[in-house]
Structure formats: C-alpha cells, structure tokens
N, C-alpha and C. Protein backbone atom coordinates (compact mmCIF):
# COMPACT_ATOMS: atom_id res chain seq x y z
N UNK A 1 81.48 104.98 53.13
CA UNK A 1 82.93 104.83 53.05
C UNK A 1 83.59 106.15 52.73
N UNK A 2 82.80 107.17 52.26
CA UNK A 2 83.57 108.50 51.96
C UNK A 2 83.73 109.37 53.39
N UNK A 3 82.99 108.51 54.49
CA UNK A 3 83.03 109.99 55.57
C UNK A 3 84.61 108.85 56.02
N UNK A 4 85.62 109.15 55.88
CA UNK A 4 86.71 108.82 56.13
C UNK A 4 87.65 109.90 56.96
N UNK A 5 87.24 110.95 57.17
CA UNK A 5 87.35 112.11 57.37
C UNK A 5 87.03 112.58 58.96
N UNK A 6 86.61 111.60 59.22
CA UNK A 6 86.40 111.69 60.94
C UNK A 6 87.24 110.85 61.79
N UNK A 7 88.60 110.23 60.73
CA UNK A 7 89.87 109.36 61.74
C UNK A 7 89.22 108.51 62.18
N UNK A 8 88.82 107.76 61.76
CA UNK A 8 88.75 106.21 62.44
C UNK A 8 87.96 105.31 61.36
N UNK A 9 88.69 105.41 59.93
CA UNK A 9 88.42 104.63 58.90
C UNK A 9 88.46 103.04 59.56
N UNK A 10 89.02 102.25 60.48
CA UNK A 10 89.37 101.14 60.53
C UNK A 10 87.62 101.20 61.50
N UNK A 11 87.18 101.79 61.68
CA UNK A 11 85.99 101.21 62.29
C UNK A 11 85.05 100.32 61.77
N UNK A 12 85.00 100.42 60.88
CA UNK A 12 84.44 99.41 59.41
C UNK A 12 84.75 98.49 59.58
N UNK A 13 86.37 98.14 59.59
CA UNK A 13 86.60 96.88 59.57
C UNK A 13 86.48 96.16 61.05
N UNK A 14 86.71 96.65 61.83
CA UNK A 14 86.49 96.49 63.24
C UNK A 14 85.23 95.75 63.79
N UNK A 15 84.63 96.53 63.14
CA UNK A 15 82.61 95.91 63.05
C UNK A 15 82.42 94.58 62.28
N UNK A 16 82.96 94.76 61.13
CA UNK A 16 82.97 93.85 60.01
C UNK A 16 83.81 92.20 60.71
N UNK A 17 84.70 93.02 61.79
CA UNK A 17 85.69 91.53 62.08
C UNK A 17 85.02 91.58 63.42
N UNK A 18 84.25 92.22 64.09
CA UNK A 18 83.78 91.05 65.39
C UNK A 18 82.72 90.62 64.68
N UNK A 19 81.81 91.34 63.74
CA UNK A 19 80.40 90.80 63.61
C UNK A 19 80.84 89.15 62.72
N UNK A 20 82.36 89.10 62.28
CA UNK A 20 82.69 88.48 61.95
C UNK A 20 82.72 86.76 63.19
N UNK A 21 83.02 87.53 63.56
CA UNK A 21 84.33 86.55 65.03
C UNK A 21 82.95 86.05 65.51
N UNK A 22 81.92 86.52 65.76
CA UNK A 22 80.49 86.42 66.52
C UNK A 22 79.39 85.68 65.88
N UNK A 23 79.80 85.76 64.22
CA UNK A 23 78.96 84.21 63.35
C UNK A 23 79.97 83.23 63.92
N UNK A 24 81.33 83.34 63.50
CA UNK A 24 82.31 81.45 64.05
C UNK A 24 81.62 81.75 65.47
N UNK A 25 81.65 82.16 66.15
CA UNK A 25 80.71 81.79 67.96
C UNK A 25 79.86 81.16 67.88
N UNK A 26 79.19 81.47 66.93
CA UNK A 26 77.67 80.66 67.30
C UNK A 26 77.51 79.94 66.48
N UNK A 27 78.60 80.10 65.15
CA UNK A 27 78.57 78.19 64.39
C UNK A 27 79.75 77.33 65.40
C-alpha cells in the first residue's frame, strides 16, 4: 500500500471489487 506513487492507487480496489463481483458469480 505504500508504492502509491506509481498513480494508480485505485488498482487495489479494482482487484479487490472484481475478485469481489467474481465470488457473488459463482455463489
């Protein structure tokens, strides 16, 4: 979370919300 510094802090969450979206898929 500190390399924030390469502009594209929201990638985290991005990952975090499909890997999200992709458990409700397959429940």
């Amino acid at each position: 979370q500190a390399h924030k510094s390469s502009g594209s802090p929201h990638v985290l969450q991005i990952t975090a919300i499909s890997s999200m979206s992709d458990a409700l898929t397959y429940y």
